[in-house]
Protein backbone atom coordinates (compact mmCIF):
# COMPACT_ATOMS: atom_id res chain seq x y z
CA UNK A 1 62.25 -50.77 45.69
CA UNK A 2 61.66 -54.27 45.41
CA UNK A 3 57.56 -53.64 45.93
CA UNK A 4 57.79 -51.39 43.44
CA UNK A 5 58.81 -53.73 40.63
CA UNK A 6 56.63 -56.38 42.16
CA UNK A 7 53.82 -53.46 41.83
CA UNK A 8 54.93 -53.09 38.28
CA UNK A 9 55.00 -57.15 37.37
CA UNK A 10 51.22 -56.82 38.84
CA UNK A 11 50.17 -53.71 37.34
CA UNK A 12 51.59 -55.36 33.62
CA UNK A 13 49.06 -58.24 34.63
CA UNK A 14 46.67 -56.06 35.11
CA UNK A 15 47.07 -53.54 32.56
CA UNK A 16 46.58 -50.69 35.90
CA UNK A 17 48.49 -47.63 35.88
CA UNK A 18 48.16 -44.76 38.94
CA UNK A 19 45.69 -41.69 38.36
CA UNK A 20 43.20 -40.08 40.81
CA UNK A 21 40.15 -41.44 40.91
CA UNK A 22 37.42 -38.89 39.08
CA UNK A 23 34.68 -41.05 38.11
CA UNK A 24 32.46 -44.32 39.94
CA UNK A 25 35.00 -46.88 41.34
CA UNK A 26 35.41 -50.37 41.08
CA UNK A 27 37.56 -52.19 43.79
CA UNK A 28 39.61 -54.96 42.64
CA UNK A 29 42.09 -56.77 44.91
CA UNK A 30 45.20 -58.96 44.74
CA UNK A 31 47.18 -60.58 47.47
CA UNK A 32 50.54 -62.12 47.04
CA UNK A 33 50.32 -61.71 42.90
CA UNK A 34 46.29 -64.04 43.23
CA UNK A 35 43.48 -61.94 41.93
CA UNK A 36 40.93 -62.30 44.86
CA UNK A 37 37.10 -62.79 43.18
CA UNK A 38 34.97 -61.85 46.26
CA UNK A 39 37.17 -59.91 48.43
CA UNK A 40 35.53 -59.76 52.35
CA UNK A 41 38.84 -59.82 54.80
CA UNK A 42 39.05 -63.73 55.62
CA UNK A 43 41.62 -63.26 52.61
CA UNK A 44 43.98 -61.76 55.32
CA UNK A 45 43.75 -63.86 58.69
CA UNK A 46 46.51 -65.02 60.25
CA UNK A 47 48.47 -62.76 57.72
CA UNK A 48 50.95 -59.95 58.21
CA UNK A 49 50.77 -56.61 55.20
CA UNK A 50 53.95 -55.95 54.52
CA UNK A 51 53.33 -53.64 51.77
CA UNK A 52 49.60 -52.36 50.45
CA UNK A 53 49.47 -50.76 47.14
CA UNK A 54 46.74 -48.76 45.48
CA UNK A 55 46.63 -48.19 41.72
CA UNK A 56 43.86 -47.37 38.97
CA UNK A 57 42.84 -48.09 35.78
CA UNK A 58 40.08 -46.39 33.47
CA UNK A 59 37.03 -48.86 32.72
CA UNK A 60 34.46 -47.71 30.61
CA UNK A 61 32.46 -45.07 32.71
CA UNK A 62 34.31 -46.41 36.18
CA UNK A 63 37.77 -46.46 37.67
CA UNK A 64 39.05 -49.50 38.53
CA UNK A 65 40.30 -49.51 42.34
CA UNK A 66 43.51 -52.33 42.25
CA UNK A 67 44.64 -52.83 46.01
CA UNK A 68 47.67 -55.14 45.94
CA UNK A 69 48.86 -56.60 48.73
CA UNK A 70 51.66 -58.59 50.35
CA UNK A 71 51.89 -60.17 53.32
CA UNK A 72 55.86 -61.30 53.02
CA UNK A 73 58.90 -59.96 51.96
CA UNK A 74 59.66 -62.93 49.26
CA UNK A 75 56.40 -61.88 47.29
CA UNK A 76 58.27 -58.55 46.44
CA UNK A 77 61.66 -60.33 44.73
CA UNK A 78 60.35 -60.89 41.44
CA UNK A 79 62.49 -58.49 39.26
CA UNK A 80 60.88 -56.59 36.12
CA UNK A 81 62.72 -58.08 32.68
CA UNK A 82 61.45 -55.60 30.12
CA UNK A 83 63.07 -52.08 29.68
CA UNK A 84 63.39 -50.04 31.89
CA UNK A 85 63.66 -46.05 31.64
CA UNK A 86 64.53 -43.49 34.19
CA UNK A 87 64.52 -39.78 33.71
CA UNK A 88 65.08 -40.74 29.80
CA UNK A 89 67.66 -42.60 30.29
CA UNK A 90 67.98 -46.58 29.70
CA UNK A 91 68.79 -48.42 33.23
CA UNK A 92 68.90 -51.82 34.02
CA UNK A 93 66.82 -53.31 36.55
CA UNK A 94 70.15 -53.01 39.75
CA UNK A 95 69.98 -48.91 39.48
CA UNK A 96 65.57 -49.35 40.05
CA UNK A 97 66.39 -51.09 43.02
CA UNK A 98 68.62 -48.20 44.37
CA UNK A 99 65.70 -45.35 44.07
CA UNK A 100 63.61 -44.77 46.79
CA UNK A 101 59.94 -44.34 46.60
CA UNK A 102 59.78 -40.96 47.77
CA UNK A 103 61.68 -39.89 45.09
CA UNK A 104 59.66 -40.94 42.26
CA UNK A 105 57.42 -38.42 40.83
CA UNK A 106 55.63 -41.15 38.12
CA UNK A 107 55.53 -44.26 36.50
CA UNK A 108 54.49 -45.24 33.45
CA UNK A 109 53.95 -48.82 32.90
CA UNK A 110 53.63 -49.43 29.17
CA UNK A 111 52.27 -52.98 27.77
CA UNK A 112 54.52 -54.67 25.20
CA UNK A 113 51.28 -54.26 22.59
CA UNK A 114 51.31 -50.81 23.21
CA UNK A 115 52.63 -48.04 20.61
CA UNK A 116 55.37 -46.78 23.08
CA UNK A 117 56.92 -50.18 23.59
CA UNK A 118 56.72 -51.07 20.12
CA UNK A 119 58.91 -47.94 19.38
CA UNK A 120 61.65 -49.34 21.48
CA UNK A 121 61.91 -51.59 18.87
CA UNK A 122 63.45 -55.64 20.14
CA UNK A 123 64.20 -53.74 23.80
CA UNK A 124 60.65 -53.26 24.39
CA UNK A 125 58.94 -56.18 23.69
CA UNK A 126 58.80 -57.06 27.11
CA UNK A 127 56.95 -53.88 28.29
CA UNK A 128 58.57 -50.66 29.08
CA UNK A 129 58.63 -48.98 32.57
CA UNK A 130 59.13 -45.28 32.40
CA UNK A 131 59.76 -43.79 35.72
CA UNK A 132 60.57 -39.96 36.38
CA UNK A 133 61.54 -38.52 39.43
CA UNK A 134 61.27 -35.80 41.47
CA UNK A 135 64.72 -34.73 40.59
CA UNK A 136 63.86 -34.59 36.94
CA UNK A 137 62.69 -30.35 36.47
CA UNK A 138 61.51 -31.52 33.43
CA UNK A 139 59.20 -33.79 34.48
CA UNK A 140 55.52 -33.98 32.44
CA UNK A 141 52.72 -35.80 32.67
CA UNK A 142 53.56 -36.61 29.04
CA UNK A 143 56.15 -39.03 27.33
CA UNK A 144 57.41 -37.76 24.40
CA UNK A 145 59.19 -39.19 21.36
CA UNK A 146 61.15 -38.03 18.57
CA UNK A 147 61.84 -40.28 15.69
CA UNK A 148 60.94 -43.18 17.96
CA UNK A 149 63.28 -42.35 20.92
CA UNK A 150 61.96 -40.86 23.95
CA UNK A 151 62.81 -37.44 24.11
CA UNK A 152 62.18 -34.29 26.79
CA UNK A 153 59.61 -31.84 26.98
CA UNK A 154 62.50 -29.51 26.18
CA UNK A 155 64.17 -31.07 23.48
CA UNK A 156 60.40 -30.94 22.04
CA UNK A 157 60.17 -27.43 22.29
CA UNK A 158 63.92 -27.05 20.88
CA UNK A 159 62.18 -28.51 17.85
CA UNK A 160 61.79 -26.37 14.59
CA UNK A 161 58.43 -26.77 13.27
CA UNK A 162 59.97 -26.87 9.81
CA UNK A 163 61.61 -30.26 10.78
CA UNK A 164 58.33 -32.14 11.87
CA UNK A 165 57.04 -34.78 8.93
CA UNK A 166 54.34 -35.60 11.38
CA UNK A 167 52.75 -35.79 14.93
CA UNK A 168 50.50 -38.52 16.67
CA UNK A 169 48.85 -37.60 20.27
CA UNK A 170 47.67 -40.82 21.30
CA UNK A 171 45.63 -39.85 24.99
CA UNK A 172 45.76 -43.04 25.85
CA UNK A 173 48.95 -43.96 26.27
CA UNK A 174 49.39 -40.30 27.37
CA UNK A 175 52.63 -39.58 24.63
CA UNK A 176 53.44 -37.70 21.43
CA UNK A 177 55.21 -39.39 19.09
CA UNK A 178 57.09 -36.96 16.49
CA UNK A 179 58.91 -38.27 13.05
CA UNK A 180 61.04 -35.43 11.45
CA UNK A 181 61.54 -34.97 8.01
């Protein structure tokens, strides 16, 4: 789990977050938290992976391809200080640690400029990383929040139209944000 919040410190760097790839790529690579300019495998001699990550990130009319990679264990120790969500719930960096990759279904790595962290309020000002897992049935593709606190898709649809004052889609941060009345 540690190379997964070392993956998130990079993809905050980066501003990367994982999709499939639908359009023109662009690769991109970074070894041991350096952005590599002109990536041609002399990067890697004499060095052993110990964990190779692939994440993208819309650019324009291309994806951008980020392959991180680390070649020792202490490269993956750096912990993630901003707030951290699982499932809906607020966690604290320890209970991360203790999930296993296979078990996580997404993550959503949202930039402390960005409309979802800002709803957090002081917590988020760091970034917010939402991760749902596989054990979560109500698990969306979505993030969802009701008078600014992240909500489920089915505590959404438990919602009376009646109540709603109003309702931003914003696509690219992928969430809903609802205010009731």
């Amino acid at each position: 789990m540690k190379n997964t919040l070392l993956f998130v410190l990079c993809s905050l760097a980066l501003n990367i977050y994982a999709q499939t790839p639908q359009k023109d790529t662009i690769d991109k690579y970074v070894i041991d938290k350096q952005v590599i300019s002109h990536f041609d495998g002399s990067q890697l001699e004499g060095k052993t992976i110990f964990k190779y990550i692939i994440a993208y990130r819309n650019v324009g009319k291309f994806i951008e391809k980020n392959h991180v990679i680390l070649t020792t264990p202490e490269t993956a120790t750096t912990t993630f200080d901003g707030l951290i969500i699982v499932d809906g719930k607020e966690v604290d960096a320890n209970f991360l640690t203790k999930l296993k990759e296979e078990d996580i279904a997404s993550m959503s790595i949202c930039q402390p400029t960005s409309q979802i962290a800002k709803s957090y309020g002081e917590k988020g000002k760091k970034g917010v990383l939402i991760v749902t897992t596989k054990a979560n049935k109500d698990a969306d593709d979505l993030l969802y929040f009701i008078d600014g606190k992240i909500a489920s898709k089915k505590n959404v649809e438990k919602l009376s139209p009646e109540k709603i004052a109003s309702m931003v889609c914003n696509m690219k941060e992928r969430a809903i944000f609802i205010e009731t009345k």
